[in-house]
N, C-alpha and C. Protein backbone atom coordinates (compact mmCIF):
# COMPACT_ATOMS: atom_id res chain seq x y z
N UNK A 1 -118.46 -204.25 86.01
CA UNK A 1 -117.03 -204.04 85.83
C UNK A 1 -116.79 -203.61 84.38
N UNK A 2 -116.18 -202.66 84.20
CA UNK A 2 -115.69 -201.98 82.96
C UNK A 2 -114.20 -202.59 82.48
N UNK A 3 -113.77 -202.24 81.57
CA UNK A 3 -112.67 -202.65 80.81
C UNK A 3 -111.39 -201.94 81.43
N UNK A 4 -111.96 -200.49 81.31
CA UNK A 4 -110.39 -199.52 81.99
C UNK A 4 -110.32 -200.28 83.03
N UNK A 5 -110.95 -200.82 84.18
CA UNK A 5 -110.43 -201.67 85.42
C UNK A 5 -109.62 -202.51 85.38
N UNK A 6 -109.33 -203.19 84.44
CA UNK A 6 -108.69 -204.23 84.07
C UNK A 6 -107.30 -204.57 83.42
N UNK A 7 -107.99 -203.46 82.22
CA UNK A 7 -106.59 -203.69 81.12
C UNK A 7 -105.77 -203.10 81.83
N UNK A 8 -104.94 -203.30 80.97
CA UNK A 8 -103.06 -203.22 81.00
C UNK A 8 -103.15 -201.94 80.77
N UNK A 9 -102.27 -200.38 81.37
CA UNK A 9 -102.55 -199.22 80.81
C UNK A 9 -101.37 -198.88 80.23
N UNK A 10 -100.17 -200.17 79.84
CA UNK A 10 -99.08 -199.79 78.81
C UNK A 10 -99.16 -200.78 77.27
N UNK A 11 -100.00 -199.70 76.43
CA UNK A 11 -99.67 -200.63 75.40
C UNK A 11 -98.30 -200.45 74.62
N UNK A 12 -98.05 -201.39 74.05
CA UNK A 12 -96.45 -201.71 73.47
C UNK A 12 -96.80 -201.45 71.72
N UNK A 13 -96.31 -200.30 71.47
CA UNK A 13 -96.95 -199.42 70.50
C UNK A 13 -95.99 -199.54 68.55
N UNK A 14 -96.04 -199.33 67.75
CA UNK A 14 -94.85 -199.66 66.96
C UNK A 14 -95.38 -198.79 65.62
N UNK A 15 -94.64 -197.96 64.74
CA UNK A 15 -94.85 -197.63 63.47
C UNK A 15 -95.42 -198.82 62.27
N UNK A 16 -96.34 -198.39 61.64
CA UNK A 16 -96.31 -199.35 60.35
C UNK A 16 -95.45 -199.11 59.47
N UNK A 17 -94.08 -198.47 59.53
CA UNK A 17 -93.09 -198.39 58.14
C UNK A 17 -92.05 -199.11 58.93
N UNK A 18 -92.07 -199.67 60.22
CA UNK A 18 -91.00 -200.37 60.78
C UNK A 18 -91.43 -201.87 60.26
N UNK A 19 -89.71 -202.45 59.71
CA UNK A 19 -89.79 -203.67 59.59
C UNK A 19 -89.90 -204.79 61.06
N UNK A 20 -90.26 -205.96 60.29
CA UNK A 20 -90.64 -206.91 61.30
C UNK A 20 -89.62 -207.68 62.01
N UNK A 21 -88.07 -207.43 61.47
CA UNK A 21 -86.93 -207.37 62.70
C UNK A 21 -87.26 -206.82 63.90
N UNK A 22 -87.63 -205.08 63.67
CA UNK A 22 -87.54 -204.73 64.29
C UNK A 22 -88.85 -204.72 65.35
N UNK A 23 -89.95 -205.05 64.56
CA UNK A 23 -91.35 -205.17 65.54
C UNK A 23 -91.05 -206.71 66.54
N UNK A 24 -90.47 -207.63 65.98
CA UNK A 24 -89.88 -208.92 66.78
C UNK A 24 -88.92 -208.50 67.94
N UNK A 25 -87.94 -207.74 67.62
CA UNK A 25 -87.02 -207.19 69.00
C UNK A 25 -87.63 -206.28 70.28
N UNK A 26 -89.06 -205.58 69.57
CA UNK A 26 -89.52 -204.79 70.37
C UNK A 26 -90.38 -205.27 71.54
N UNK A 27 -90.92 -206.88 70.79
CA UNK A 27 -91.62 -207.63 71.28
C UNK A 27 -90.99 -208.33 72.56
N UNK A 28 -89.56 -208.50 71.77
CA UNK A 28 -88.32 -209.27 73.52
C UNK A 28 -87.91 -208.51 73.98
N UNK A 29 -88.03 -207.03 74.08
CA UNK A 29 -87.62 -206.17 74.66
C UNK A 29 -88.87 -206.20 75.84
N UNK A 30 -89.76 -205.73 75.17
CA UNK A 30 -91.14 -205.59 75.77
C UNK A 30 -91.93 -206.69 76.61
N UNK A 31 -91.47 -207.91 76.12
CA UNK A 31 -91.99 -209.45 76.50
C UNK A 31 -93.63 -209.00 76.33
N UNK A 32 -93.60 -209.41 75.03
CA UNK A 32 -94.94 -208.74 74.85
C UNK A 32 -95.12 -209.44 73.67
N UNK A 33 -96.07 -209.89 72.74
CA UNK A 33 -96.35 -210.75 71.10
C UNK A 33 -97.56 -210.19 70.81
N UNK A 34 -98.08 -209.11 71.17
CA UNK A 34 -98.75 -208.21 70.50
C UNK A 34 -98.43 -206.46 70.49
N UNK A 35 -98.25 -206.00 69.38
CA UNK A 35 -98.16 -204.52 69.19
C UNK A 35 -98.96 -203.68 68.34
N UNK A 36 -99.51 -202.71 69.08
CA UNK A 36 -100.51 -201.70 68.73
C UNK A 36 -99.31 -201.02 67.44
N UNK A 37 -100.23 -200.93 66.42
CA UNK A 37 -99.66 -200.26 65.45
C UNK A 37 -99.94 -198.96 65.04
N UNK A 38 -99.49 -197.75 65.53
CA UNK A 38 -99.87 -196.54 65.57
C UNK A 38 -98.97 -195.36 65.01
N UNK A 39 -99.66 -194.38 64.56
CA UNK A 39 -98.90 -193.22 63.51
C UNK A 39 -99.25 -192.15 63.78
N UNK A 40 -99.65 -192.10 65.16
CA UNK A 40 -99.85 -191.11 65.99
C UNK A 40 -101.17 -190.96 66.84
N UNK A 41 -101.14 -191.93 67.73
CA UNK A 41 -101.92 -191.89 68.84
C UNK A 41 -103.25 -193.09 69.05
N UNK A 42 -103.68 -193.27 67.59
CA UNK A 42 -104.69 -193.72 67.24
C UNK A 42 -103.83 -195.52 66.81
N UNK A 43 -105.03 -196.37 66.74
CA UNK A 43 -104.65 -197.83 66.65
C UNK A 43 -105.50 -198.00 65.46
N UNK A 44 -103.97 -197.90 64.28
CA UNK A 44 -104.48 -198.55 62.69
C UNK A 44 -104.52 -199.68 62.39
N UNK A 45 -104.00 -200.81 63.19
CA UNK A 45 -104.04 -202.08 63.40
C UNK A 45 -103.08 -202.73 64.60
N UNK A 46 -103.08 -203.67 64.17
CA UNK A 46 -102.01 -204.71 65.52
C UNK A 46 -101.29 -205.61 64.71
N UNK A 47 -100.39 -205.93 65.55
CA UNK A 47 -99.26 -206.84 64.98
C UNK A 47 -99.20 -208.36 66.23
N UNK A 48 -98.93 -209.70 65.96
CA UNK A 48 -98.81 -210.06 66.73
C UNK A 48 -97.38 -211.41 66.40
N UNK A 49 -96.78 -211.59 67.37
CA UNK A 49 -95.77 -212.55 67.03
C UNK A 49 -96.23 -213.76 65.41
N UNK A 50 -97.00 -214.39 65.94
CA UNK A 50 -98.07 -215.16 65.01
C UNK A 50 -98.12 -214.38 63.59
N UNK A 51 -98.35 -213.25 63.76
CA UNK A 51 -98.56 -212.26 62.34
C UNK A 51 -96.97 -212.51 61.67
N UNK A 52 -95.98 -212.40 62.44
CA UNK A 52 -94.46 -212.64 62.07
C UNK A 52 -94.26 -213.54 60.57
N UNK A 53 -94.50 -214.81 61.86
CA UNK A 53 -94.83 -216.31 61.43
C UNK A 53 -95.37 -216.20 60.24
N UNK A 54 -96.34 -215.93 60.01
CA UNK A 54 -97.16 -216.47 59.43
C UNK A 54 -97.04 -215.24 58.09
N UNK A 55 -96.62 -214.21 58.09
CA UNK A 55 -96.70 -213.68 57.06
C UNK A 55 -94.98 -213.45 56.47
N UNK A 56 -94.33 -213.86 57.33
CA UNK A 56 -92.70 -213.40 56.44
C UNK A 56 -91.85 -214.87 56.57
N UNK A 57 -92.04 -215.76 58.06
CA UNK A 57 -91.06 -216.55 58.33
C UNK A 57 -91.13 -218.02 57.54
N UNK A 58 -92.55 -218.23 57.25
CA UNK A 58 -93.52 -219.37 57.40
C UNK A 58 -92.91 -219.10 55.18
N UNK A 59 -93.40 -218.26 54.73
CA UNK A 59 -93.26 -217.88 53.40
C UNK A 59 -92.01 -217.56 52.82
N UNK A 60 -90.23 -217.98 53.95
CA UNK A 60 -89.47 -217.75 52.99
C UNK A 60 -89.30 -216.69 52.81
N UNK A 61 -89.87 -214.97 53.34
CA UNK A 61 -90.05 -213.87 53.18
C UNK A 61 -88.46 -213.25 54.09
N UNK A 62 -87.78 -212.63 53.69
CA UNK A 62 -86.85 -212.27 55.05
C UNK A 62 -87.90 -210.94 56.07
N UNK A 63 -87.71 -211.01 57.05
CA UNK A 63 -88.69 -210.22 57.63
C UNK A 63 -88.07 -208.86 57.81
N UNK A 64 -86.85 -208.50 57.25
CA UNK A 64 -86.84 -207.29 57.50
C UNK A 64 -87.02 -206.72 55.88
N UNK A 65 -87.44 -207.48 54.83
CA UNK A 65 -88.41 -207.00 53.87
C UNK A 65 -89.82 -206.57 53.72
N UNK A 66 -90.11 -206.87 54.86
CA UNK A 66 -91.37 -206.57 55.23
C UNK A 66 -91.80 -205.63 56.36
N UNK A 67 -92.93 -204.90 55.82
CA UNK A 67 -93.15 -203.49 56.75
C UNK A 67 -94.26 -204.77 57.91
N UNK A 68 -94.40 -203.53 58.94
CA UNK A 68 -95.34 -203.35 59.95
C UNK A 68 -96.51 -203.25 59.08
N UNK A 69 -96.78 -202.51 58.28
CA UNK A 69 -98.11 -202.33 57.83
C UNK A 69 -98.17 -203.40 56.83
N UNK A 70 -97.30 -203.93 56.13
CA UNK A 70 -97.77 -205.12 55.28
C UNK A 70 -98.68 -206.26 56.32
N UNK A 71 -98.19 -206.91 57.14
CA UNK A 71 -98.20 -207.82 58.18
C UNK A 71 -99.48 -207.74 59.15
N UNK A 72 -99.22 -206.64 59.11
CA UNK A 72 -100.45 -206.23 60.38
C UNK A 72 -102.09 -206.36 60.03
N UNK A 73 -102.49 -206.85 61.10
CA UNK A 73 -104.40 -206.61 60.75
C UNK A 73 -105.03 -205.57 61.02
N UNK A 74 -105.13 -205.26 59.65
CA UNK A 74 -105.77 -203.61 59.94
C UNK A 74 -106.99 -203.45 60.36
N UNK A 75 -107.37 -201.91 61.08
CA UNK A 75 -108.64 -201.89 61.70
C UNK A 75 -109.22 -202.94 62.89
N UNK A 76 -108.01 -202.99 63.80
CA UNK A 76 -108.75 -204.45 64.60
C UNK A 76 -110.15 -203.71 65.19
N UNK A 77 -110.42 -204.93 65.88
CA UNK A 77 -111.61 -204.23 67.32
C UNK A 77 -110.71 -203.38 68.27
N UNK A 78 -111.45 -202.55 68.26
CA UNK A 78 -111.10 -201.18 69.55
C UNK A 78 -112.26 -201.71 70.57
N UNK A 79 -111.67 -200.90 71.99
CA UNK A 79 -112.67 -201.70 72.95
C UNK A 79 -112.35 -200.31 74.05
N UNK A 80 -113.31 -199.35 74.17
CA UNK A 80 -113.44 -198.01 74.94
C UNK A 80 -113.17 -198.07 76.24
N UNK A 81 -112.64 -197.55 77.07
CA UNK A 81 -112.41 -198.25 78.84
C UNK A 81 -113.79 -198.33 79.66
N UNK A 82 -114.60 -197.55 79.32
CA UNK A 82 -115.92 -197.50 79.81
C UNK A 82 -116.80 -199.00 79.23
N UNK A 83 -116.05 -199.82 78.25
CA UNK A 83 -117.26 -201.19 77.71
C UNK A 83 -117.17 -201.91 79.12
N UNK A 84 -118.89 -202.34 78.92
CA UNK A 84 -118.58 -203.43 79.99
C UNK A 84 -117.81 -204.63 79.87
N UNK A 85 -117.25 -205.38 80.25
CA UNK A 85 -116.60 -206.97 80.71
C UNK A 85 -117.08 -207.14 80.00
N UNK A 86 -118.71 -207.81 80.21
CA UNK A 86 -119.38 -209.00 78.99
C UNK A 86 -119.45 -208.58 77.49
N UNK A 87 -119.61 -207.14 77.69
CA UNK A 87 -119.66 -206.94 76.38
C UNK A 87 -118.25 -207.06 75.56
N UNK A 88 -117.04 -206.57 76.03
CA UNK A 88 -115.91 -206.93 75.82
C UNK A 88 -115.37 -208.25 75.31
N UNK A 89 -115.97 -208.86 76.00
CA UNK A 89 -115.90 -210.70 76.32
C UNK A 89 -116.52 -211.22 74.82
N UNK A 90 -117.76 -210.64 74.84
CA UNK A 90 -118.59 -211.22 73.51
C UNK A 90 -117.64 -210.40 71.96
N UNK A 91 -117.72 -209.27 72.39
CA UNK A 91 -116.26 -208.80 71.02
C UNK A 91 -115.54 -209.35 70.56
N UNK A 92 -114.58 -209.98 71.93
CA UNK A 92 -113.28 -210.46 71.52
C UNK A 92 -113.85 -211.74 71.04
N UNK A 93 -115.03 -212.61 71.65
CA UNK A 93 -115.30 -213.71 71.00
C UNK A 93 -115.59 -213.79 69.67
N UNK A 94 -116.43 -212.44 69.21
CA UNK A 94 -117.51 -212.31 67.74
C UNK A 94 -115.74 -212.16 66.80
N UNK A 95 -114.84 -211.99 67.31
CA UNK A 95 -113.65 -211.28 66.25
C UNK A 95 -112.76 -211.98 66.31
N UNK A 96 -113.00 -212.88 67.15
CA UNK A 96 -112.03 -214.14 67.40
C UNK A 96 -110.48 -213.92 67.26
N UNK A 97 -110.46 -213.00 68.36
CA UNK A 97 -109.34 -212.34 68.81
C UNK A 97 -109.33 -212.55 70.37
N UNK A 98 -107.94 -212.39 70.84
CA UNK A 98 -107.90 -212.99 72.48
C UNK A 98 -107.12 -211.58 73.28
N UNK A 99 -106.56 -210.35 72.01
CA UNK A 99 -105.79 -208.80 72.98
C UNK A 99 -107.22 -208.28 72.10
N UNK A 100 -107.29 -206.67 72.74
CA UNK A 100 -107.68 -205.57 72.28
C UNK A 100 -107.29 -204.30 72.32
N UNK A 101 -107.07 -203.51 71.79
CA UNK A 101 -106.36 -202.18 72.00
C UNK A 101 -107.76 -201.58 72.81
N UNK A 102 -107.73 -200.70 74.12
CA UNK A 102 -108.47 -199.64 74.89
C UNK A 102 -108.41 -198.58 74.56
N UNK A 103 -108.94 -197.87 73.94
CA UNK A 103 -109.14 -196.11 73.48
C UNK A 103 -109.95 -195.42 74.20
N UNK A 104 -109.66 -194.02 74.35
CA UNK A 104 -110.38 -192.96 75.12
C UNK A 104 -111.60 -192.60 74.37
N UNK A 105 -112.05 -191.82 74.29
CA UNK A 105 -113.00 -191.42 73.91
C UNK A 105 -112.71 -190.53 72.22
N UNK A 106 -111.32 -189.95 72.46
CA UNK A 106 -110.84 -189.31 71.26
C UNK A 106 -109.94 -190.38 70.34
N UNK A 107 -110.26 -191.85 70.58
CA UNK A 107 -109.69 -192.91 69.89
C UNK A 107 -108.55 -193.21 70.12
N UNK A 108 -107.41 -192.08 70.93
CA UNK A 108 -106.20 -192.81 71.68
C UNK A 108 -105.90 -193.74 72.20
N UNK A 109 -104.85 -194.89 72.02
CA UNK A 109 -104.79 -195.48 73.02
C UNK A 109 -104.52 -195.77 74.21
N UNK A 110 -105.33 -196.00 75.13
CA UNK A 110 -104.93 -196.29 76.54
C UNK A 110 -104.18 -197.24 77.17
N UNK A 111 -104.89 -198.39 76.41
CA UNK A 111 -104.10 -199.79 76.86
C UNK A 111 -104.31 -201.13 75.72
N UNK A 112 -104.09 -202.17 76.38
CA UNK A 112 -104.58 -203.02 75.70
C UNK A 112 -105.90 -203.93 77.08
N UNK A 113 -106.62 -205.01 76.10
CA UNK A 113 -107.30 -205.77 77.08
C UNK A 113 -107.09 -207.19 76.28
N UNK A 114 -106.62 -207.80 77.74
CA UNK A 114 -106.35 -209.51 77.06
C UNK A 114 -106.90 -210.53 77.91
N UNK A 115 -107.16 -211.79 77.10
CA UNK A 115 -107.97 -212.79 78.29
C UNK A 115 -107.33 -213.13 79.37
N UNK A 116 -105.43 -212.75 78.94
CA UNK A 116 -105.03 -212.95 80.38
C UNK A 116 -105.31 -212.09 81.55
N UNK A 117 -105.85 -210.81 81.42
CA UNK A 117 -106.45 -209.52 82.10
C UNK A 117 -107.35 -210.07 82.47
N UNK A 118 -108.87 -210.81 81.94
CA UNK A 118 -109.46 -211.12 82.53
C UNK A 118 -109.52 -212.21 83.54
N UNK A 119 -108.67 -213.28 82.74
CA UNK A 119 -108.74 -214.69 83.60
C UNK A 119 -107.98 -214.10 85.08
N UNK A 120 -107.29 -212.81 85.29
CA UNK A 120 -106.38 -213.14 86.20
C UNK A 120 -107.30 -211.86 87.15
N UNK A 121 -108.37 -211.19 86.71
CA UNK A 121 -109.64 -210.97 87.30
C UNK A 121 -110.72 -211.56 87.94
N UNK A 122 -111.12 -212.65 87.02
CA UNK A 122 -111.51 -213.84 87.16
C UNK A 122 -111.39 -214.69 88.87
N UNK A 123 -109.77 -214.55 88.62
CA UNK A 123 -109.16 -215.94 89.60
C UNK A 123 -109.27 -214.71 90.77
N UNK A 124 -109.15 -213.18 91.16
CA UNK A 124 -109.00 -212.44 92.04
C UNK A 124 -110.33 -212.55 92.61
N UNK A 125 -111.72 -212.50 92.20
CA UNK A 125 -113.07 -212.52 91.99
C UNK A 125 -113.52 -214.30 93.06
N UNK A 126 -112.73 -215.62 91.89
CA UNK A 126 -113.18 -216.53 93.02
C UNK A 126 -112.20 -216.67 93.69
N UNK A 127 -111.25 -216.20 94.22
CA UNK A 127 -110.53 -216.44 95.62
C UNK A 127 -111.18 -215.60 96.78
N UNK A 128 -111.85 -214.62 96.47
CA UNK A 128 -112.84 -213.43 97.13
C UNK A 128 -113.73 -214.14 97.77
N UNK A 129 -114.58 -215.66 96.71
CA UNK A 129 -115.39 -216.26 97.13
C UNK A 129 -115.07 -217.65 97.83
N UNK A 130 -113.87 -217.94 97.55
CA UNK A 130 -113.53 -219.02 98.51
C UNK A 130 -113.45 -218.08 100.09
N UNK A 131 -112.74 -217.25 99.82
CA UNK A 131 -112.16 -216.31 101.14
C UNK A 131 -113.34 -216.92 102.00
N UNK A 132 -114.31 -216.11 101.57
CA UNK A 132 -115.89 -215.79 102.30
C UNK A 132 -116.43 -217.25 102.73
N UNK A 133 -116.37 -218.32 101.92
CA UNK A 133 -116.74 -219.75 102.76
C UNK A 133 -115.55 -219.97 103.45
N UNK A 134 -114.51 -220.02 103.58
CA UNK A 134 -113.55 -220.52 104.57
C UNK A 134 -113.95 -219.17 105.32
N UNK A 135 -113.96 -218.08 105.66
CA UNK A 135 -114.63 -217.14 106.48
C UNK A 135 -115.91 -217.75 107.54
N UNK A 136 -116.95 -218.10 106.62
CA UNK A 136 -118.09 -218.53 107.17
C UNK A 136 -117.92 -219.67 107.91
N UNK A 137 -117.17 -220.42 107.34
CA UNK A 137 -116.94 -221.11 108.52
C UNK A 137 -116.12 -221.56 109.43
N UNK A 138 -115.12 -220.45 109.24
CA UNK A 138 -114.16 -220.21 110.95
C UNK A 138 -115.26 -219.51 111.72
N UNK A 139 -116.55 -218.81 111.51
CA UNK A 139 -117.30 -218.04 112.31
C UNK A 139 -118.03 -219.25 112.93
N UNK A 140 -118.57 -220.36 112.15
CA UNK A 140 -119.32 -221.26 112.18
C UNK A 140 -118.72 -221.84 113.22
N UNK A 141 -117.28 -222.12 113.34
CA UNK A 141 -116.83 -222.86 114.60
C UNK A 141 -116.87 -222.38 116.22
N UNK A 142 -116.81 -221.24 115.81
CA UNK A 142 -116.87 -220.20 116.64
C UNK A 142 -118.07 -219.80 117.52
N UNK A 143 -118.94 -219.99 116.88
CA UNK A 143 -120.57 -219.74 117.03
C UNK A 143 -121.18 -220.96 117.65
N UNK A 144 -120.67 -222.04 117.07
CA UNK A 144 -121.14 -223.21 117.10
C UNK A 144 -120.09 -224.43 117.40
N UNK A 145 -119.31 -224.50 118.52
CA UNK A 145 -118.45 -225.34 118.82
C UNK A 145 -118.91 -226.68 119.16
């Protein structure tokens, strides 16, 4: 299983010269607490609710003094739609990060990938395998009354 299978194929995208009012409204607009930070196509970093917090609200900072690009973590992990799952999996672990922005091959973004993407892969995967024992054995009754 590859990554494009999975992720989300709308990422919720935002300028780095936009203040963090406005990256926060885009976020309740969007219902979304992570945003790809992009200046045309490509992902120069991410922003995440937490990034808010922690860099304007937490410090007394008013946040609409503060850019997108101040705030943001630049250069996150990119993660290609073609990576496999595990390898994906071990990324987000080695970077200790839980979204990823998905890029094409020409570094665009496609989507994002988050553990909620996987866990909710995951849970599609063992209900497949419960299916198949409660399967096996309605046959079992059947076969064998």
């Amino acid at each position: 299983m590859d990554v494009g299978k999975i992720c989300r194929r709308r990422a919720v995208t935002i300028d780095s010269g936009s203040d963090l009012v406005e990256a926060a409204r885009l976020m309740r607009e969007a219902h979304v607490g992570f945003l790809v930070v992009s200046d045309g196509g490509s992902p120069r970093g991410v922003l995440t609710d937490r990034d808010i917090v922690l860099e304007a609200i937490a410090c007394g900072v008013s946040p609409s003094a503060v850019t997108v690009g101040d705030a943001m973590t630049a250069n996150p992990l990119t993660l290609t739609a073609d990576t496999a799952l595990d390898d994906a999996l071990d990324s987000l672990r080695d970077a200790g990060v839980r979204r990823a922005p998905v890029v094409d091959d020409g570094g665009r973004i496609v989507g994002v990938l988050s553990i909620d993407d996987v866990l909710d892969h995951l849970a599609g995967q063992l209900g497949s395998v419960a299916g198949s024992l409660r399967h096996e054995q309605a046959i079992e009754r059947i076969v064998r009354p």
